[in-house]
N, C-alpha and C. Protein backbone atom coordinates (compact mmCIF):
# COMPACT_ATOMS: atom_id res chain seq x y z
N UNK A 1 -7.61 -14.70 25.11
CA UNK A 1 -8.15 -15.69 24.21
C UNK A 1 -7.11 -15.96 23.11
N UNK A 2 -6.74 -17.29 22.76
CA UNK A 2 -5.61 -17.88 21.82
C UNK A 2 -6.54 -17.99 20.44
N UNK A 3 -5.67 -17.73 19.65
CA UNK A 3 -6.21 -17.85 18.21
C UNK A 3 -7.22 -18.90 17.69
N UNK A 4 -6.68 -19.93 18.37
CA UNK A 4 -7.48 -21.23 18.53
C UNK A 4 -8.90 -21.16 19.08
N UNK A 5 -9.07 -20.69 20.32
CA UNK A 5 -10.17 -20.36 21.04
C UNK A 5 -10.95 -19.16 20.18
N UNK A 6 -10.33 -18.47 19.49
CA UNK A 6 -11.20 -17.07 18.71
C UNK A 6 -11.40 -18.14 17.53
N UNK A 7 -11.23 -18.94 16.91
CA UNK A 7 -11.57 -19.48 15.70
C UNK A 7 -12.54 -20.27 16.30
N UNK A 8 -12.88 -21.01 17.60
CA UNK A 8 -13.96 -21.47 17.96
C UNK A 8 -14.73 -21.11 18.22
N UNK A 9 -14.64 -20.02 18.63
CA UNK A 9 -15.37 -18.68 18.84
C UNK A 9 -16.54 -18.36 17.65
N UNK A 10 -15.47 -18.44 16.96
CA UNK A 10 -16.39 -17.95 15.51
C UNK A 10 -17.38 -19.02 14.48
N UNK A 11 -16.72 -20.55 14.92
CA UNK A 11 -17.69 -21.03 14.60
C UNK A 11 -19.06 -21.29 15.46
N UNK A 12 -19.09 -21.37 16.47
CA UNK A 12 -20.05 -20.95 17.32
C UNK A 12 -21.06 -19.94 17.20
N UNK A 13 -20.33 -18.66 16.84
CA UNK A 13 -21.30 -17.54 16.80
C UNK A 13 -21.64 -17.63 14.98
N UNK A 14 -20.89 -18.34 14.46
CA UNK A 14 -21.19 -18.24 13.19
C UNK A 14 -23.04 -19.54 12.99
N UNK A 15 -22.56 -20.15 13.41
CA UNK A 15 -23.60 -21.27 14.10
C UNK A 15 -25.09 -20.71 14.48
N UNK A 16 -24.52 -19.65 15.77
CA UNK A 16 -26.04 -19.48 16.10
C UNK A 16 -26.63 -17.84 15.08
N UNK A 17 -25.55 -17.60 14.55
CA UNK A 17 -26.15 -16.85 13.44
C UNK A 17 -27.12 -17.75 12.33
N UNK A 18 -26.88 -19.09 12.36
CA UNK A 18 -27.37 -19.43 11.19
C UNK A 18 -28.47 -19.72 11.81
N UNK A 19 -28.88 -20.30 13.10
CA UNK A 19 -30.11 -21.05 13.77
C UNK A 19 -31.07 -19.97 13.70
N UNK A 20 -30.03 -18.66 14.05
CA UNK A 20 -31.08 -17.48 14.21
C UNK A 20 -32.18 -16.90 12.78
N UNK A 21 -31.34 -16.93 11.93
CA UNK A 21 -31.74 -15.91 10.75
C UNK A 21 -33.08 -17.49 10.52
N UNK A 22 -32.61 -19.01 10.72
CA UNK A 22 -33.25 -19.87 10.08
C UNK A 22 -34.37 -19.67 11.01
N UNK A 23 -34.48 -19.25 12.37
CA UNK A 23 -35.40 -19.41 13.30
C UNK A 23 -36.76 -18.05 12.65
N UNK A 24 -35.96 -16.89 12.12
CA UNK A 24 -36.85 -15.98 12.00
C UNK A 24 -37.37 -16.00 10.67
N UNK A 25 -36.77 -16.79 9.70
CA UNK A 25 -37.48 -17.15 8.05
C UNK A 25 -38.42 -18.29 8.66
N UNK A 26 -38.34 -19.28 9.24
CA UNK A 26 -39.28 -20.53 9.50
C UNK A 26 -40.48 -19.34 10.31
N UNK A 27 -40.28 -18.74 11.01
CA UNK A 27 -41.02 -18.01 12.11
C UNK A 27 -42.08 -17.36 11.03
N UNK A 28 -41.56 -16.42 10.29
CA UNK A 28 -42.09 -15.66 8.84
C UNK A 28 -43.14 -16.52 7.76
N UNK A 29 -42.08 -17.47 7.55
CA UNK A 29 -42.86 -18.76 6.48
C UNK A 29 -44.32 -19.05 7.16
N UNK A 30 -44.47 -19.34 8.31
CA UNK A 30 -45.63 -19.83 9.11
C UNK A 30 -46.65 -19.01 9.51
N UNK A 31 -46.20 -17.31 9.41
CA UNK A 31 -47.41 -16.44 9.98
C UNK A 31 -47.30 -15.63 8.74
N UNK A 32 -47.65 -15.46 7.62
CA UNK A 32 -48.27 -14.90 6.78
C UNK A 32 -47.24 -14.96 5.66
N UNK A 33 -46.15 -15.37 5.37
CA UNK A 33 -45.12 -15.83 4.62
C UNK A 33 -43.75 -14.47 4.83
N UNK A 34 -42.46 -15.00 4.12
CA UNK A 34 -41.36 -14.72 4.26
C UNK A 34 -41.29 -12.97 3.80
N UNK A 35 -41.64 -11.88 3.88
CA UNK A 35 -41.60 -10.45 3.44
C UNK A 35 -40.65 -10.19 2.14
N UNK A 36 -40.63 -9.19 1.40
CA UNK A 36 -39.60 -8.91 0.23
C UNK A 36 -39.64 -7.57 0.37
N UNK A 37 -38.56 -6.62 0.09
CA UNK A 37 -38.36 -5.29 0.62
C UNK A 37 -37.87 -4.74 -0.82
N UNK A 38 -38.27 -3.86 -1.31
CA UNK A 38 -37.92 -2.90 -2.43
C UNK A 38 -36.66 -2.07 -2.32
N UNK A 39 -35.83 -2.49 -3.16
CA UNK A 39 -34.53 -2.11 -3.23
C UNK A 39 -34.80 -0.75 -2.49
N UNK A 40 -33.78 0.58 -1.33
CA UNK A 40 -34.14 1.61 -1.24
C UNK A 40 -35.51 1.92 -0.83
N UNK A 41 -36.43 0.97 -0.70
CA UNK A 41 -37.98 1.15 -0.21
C UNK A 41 -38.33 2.18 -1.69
N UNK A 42 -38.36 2.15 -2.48
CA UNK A 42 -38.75 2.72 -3.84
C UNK A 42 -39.19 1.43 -4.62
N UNK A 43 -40.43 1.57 -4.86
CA UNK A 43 -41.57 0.52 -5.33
C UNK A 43 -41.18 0.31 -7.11
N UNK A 44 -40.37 1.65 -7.59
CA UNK A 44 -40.14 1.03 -9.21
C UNK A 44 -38.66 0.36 -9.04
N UNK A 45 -38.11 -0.43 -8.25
CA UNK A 45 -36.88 -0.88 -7.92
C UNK A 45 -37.31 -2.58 -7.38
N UNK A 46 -36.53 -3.13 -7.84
CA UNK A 46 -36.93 -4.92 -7.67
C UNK A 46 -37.39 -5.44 -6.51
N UNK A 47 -37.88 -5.93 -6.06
CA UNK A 47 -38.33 -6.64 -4.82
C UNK A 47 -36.82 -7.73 -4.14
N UNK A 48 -36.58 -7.54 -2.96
CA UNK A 48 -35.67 -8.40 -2.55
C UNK A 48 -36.05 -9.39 -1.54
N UNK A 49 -36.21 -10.58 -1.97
CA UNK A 49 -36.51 -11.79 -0.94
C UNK A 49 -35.78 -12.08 0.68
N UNK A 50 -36.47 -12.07 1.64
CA UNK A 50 -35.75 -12.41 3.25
C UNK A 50 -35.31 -13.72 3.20
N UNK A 51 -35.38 -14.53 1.49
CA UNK A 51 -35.01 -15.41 2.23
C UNK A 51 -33.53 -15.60 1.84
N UNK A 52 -32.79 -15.08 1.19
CA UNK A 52 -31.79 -14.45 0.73
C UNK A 52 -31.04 -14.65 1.92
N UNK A 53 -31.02 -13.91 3.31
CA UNK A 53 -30.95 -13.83 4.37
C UNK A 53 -30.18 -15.35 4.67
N UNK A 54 -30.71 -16.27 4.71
CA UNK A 54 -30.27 -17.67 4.80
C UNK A 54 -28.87 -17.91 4.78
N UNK A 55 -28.73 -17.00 3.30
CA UNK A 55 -27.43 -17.42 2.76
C UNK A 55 -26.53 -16.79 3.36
N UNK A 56 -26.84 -15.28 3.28
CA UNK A 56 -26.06 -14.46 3.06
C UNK A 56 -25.47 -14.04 4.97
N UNK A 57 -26.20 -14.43 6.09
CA UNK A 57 -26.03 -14.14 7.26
C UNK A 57 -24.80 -15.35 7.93
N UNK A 58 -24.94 -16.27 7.38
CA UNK A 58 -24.17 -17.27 7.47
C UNK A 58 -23.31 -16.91 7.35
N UNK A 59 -22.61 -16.82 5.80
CA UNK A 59 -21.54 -16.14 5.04
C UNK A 59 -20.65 -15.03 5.67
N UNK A 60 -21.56 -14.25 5.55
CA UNK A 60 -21.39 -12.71 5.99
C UNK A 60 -21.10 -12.90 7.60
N UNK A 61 -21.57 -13.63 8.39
CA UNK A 61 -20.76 -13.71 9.08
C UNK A 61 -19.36 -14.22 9.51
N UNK A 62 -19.51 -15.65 8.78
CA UNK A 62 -18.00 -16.07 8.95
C UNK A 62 -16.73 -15.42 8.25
N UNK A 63 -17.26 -14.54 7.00
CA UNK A 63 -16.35 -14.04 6.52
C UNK A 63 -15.42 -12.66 7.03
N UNK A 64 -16.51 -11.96 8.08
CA UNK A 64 -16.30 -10.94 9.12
C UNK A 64 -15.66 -10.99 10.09
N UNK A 65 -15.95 -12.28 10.65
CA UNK A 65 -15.20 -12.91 11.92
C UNK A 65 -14.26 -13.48 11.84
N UNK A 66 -14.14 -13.84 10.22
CA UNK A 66 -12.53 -13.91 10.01
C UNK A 66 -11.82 -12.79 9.61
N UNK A 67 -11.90 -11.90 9.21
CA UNK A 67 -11.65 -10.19 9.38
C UNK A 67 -10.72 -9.94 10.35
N UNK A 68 -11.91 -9.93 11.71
CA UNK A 68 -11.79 -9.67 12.83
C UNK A 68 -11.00 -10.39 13.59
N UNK A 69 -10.39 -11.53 13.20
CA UNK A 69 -9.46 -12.69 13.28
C UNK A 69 -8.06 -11.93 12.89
N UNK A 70 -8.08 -12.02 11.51
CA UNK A 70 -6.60 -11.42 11.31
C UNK A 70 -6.16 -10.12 11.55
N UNK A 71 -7.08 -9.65 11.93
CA UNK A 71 -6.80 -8.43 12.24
C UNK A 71 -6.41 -8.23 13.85
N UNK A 72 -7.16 -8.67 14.72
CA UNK A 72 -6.58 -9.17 16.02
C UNK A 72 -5.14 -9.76 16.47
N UNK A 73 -5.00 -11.17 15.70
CA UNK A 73 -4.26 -11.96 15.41
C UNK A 73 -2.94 -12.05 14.63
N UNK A 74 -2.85 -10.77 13.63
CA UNK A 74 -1.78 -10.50 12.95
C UNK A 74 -0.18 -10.72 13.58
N UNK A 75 0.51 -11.14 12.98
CA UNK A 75 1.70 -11.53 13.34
C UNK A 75 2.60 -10.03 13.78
N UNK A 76 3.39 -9.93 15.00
CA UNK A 76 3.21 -9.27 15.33
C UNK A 76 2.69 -8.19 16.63
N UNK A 77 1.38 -8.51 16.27
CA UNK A 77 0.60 -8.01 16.78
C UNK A 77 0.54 -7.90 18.62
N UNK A 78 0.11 -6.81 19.04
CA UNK A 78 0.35 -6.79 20.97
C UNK A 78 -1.33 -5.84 21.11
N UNK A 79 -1.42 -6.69 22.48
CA UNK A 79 -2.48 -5.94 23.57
C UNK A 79 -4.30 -6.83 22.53
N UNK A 80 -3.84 -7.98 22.56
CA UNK A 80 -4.70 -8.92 22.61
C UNK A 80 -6.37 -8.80 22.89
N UNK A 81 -6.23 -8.68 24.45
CA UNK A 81 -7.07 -8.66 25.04
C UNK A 81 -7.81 -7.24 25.00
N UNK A 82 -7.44 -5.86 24.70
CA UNK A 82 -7.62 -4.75 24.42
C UNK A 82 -8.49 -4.90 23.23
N UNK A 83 -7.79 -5.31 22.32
CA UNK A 83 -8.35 -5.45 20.72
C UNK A 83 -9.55 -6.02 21.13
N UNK A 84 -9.96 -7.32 21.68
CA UNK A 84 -11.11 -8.04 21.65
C UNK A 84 -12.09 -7.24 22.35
N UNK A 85 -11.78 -6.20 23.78
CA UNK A 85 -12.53 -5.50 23.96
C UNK A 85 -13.03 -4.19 23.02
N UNK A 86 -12.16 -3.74 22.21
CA UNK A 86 -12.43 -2.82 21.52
C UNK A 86 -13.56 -3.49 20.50
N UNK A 87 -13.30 -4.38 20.09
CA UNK A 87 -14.25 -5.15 18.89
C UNK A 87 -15.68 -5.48 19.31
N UNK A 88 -15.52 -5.95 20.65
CA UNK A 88 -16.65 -6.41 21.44
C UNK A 88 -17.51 -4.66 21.09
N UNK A 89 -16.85 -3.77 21.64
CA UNK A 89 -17.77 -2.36 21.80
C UNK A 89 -17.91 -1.98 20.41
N UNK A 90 -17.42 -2.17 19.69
CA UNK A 90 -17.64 -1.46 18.27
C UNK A 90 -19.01 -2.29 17.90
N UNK A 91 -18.82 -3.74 18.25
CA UNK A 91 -20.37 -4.49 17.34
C UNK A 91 -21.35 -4.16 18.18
N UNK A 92 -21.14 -4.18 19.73
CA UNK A 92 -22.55 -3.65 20.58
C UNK A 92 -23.05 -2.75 20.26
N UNK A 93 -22.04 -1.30 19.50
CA UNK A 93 -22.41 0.43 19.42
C UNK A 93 -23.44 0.23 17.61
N UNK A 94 -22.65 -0.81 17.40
CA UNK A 94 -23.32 -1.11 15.91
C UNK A 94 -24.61 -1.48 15.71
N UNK A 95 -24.66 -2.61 16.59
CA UNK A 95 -26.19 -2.92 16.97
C UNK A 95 -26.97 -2.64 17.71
N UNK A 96 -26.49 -2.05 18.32
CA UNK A 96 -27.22 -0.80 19.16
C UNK A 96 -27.70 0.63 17.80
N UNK A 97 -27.14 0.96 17.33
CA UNK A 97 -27.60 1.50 15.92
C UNK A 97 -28.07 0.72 14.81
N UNK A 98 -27.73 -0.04 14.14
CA UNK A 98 -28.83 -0.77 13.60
C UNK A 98 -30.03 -0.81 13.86
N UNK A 99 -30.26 -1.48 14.68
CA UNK A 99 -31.73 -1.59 15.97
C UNK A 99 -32.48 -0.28 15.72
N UNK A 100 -32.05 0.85 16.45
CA UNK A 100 -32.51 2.16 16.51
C UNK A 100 -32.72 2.50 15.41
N UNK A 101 -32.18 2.09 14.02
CA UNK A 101 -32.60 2.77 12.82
C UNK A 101 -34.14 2.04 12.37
N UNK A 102 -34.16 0.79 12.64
CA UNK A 102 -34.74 -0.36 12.36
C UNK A 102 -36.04 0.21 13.30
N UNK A 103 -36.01 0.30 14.44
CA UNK A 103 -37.06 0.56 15.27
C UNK A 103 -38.18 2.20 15.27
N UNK A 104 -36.87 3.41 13.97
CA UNK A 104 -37.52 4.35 13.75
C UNK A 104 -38.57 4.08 12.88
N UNK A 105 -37.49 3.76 11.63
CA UNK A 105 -38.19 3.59 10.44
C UNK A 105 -39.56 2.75 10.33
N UNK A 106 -39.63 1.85 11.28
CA UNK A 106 -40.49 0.84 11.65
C UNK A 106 -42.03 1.66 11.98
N UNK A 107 -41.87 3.09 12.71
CA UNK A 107 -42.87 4.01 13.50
C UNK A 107 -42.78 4.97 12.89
N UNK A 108 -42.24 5.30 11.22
CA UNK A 108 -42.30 5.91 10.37
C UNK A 108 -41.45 7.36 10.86
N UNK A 109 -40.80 7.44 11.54
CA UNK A 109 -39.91 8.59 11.82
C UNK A 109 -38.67 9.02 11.12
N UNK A 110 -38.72 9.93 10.92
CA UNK A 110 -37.44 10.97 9.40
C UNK A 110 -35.83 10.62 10.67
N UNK A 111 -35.85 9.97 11.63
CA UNK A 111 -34.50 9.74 12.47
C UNK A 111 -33.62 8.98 11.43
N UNK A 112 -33.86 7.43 10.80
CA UNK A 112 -32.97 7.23 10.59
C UNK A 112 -32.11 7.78 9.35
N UNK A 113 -32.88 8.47 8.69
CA UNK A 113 -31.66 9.58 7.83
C UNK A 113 -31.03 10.41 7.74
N UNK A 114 -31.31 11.01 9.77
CA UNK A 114 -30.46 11.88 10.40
C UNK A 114 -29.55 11.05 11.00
N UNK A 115 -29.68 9.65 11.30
CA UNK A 115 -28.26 8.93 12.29
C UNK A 115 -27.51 8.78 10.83
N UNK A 116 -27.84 8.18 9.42
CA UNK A 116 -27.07 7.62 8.62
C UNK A 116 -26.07 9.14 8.31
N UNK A 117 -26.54 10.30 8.27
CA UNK A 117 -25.83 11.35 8.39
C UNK A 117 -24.85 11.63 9.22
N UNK A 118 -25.71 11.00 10.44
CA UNK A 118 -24.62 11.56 11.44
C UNK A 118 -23.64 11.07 11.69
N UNK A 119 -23.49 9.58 10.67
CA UNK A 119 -22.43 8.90 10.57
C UNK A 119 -20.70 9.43 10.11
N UNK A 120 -21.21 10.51 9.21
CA UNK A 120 -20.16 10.81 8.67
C UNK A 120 -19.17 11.94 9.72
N UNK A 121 -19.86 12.55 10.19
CA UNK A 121 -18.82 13.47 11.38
C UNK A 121 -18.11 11.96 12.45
N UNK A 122 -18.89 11.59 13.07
CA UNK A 122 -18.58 10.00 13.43
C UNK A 122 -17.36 9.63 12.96
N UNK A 123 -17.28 9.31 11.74
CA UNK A 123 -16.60 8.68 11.00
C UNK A 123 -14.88 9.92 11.01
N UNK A 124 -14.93 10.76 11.67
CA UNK A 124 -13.46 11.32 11.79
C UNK A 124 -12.78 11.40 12.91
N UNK A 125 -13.81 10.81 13.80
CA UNK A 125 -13.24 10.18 15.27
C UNK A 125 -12.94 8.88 15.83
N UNK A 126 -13.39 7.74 14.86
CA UNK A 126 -13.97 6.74 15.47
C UNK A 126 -13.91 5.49 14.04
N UNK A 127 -13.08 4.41 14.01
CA UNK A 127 -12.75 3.41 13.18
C UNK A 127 -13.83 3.04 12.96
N UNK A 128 -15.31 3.37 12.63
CA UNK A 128 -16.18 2.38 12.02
C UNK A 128 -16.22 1.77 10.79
N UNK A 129 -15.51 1.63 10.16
CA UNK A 129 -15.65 1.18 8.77
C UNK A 129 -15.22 -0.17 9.26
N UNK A 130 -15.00 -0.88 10.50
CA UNK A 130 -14.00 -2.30 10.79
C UNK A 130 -15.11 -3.64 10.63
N UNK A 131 -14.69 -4.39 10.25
CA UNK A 131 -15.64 -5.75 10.36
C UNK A 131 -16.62 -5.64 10.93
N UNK A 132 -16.84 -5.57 12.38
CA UNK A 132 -17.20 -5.74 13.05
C UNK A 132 -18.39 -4.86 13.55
N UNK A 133 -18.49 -3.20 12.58
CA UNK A 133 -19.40 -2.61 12.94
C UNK A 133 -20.54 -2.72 11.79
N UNK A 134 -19.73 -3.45 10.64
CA UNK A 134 -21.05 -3.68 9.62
C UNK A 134 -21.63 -4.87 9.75
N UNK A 135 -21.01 -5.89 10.67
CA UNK A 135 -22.05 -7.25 11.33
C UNK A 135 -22.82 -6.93 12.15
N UNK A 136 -22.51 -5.88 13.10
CA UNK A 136 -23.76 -5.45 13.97
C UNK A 136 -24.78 -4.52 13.96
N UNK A 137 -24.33 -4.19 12.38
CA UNK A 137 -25.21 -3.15 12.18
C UNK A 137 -26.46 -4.23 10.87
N UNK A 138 -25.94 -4.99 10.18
CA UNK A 138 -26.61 -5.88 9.51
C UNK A 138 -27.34 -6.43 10.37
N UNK A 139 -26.95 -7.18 11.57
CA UNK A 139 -27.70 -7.86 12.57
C UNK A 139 -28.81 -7.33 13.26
N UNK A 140 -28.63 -5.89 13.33
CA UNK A 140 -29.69 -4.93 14.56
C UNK A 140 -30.78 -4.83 12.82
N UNK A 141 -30.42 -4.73 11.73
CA UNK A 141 -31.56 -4.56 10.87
C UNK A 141 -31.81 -5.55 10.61
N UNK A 142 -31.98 -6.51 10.37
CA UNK A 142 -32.09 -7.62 9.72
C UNK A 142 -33.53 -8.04 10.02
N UNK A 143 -33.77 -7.99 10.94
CA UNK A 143 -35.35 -8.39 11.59
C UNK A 143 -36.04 -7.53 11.20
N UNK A 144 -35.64 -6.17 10.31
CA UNK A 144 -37.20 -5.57 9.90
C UNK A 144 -36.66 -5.68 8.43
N UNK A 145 -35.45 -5.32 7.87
CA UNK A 145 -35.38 -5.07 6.43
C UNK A 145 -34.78 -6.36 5.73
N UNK A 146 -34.83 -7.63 6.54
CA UNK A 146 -34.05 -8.38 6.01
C UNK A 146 -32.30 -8.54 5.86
N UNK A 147 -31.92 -9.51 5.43
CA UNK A 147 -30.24 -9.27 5.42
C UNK A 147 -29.44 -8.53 4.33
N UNK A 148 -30.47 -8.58 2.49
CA UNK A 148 -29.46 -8.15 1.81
C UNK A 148 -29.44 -6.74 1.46
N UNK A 149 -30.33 -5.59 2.28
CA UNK A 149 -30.58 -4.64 2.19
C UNK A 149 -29.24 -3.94 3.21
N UNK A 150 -29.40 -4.50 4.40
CA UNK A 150 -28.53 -4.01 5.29
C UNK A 150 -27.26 -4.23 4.77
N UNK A 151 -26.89 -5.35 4.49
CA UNK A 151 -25.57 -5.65 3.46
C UNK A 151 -25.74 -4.58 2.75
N UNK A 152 -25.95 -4.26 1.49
CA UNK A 152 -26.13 -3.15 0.46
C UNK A 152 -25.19 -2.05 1.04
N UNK A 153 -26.31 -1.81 1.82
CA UNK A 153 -26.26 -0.13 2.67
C UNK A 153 -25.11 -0.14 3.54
N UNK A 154 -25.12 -0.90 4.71
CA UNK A 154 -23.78 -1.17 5.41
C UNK A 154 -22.88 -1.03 4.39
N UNK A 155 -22.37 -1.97 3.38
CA UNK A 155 -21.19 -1.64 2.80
C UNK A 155 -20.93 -0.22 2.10
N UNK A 156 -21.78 0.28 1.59
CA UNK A 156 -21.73 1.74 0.97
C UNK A 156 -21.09 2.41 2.23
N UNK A 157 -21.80 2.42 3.52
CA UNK A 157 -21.72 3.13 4.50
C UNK A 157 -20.31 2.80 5.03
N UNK A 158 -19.75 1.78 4.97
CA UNK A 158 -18.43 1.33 5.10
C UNK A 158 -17.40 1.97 4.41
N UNK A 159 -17.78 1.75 3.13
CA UNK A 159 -16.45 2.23 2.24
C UNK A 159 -16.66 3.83 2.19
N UNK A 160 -17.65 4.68 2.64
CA UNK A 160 -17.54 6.35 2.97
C UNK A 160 -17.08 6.17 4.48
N UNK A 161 -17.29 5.74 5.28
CA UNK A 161 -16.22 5.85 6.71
C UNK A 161 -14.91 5.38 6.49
N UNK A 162 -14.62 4.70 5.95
CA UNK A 162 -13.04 4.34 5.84
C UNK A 162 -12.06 5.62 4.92
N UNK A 163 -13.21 6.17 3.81
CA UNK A 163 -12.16 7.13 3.32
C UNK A 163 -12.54 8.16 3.79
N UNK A 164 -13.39 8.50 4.80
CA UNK A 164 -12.83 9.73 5.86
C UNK A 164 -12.22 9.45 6.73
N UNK A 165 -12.21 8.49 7.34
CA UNK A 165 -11.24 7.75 8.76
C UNK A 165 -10.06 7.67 7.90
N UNK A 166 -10.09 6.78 7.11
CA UNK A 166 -8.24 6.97 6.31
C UNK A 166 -7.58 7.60 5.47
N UNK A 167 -8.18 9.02 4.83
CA UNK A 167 -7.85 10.02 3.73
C UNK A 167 -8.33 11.63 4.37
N UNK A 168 -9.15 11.53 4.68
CA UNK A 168 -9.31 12.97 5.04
C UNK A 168 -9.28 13.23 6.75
N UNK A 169 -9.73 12.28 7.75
CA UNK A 169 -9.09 12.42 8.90
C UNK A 169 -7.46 12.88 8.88
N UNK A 170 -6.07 11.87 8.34
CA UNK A 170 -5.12 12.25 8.18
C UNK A 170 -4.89 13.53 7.48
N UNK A 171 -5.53 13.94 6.76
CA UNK A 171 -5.51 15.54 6.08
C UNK A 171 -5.79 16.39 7.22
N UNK A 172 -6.75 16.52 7.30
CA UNK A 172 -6.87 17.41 8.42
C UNK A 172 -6.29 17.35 9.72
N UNK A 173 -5.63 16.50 10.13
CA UNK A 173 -4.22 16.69 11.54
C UNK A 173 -3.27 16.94 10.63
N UNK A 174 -3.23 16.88 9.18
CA UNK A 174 -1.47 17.24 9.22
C UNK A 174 -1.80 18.42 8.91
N UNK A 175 -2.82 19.22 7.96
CA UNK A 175 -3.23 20.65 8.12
C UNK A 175 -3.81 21.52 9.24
N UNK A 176 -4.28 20.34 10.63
CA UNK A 176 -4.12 21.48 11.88
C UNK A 176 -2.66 21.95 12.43
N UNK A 177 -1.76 20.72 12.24
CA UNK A 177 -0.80 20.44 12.79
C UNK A 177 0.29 21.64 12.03
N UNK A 178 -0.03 22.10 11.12
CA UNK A 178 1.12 22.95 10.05
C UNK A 178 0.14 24.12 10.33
N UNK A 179 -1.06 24.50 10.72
CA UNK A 179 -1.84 25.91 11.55
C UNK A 179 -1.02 25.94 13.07
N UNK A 180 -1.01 25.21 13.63
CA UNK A 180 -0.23 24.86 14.83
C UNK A 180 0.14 26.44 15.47
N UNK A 181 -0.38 27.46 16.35
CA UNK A 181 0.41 28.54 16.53
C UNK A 181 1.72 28.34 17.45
N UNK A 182 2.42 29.01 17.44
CA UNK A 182 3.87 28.29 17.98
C UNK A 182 4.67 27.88 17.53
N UNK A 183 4.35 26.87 16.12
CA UNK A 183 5.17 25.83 15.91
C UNK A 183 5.74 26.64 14.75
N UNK A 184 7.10 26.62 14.20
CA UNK A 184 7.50 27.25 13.07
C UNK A 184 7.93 25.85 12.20
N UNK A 185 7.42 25.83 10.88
CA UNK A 185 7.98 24.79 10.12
C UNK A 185 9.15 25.68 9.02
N UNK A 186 9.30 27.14 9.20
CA UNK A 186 10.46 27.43 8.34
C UNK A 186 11.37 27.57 8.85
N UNK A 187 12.89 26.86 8.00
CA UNK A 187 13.89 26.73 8.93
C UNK A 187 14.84 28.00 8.15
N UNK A 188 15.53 28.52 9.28
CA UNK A 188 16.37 30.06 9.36
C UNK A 188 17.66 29.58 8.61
């Protein structure tokens, strides 16, 4: 896929992001009105409107998918088609978790504050902090908590995977790597 074709790409999916979020506020508006979710689900904390959502899914997406653009696309850059598969699996694994958190919490089960945990061991194997896993993780919640909650949380959850994926992952290989038995780093 040419840069050209991924920028069409994105307005497209940016598109039916918007039909979608508009399909499930009109859907809401009509059977008992639009829901509002308490910051954290803690009732002395502000009420947040779904319809917020409107804006912010639109946005939030095109601004991701252009992310995921230059980052693909960078000058430079080799194994194209790799990258797009890698991206493709990172947003499926995302919304595939989203969903599952969305579908506990929904049946009142203590799971999703064992997956948001279990994020962080996760997070020293595995690039999630990338564009692409906080659009699909906004997307898999969005239908129960709305969009600007998942935003919120996703990004918190973002910026703690990136500084274990990029600060303390690298710590710990260069401190297995200097345990290393065998290897002598003093020179005779």
């Amino acid at each position: 896929m040419t840069k050209k074709e991924f920028f069409r790409t994105r307005l497209y999916f940016t598109g039916f992001a918007t039909l979608a979020i508009g399909a499930l506020l009109t859907w809401n508006h009509f059977n008992g009105g639009v829901p509002s979710h308490h910051v954290l689900a803690n009732e002395n904390l502000p009420l947040i409107s779904n319809w917020w959502g409107g804006i912010l899914i639109p946005a939030l997406t095109w601004f991701l998918t252009y992310r995921i653009q230059n980052r693909i696309y960078s000058p430079g850059s080799r194994g194209t088609a790799n990258k797009l598969k890698q991206t493709l699996y990172r947003f499926g694994s995302a919304l595939a978790f989203g969903t599952l958190i969305a579908v506990f919490f929904s049946i009142g089960s203590d799971m999703p504050g064992n997956m948001i945990l279990g994020l962080i061991p996760l997070a020293l194997f595995f690039p999630i902090y990338r564009a692409e896993c906080l659009l699909g993780f906004v997307f898999g919640m969005t239908y129960t908590f709305g969009a600007v909650l998942p935003t919120g949380v996703g990004s918190i959850l973002l910026l703690i995977a990136a500084a274990i994926y990029l600060l303390v992952r690298p710590g710990i290989i260069f401190v297995g790597k200097k345990l290393k038995p065998g290897v002598s780093t003093l020179k005779k």
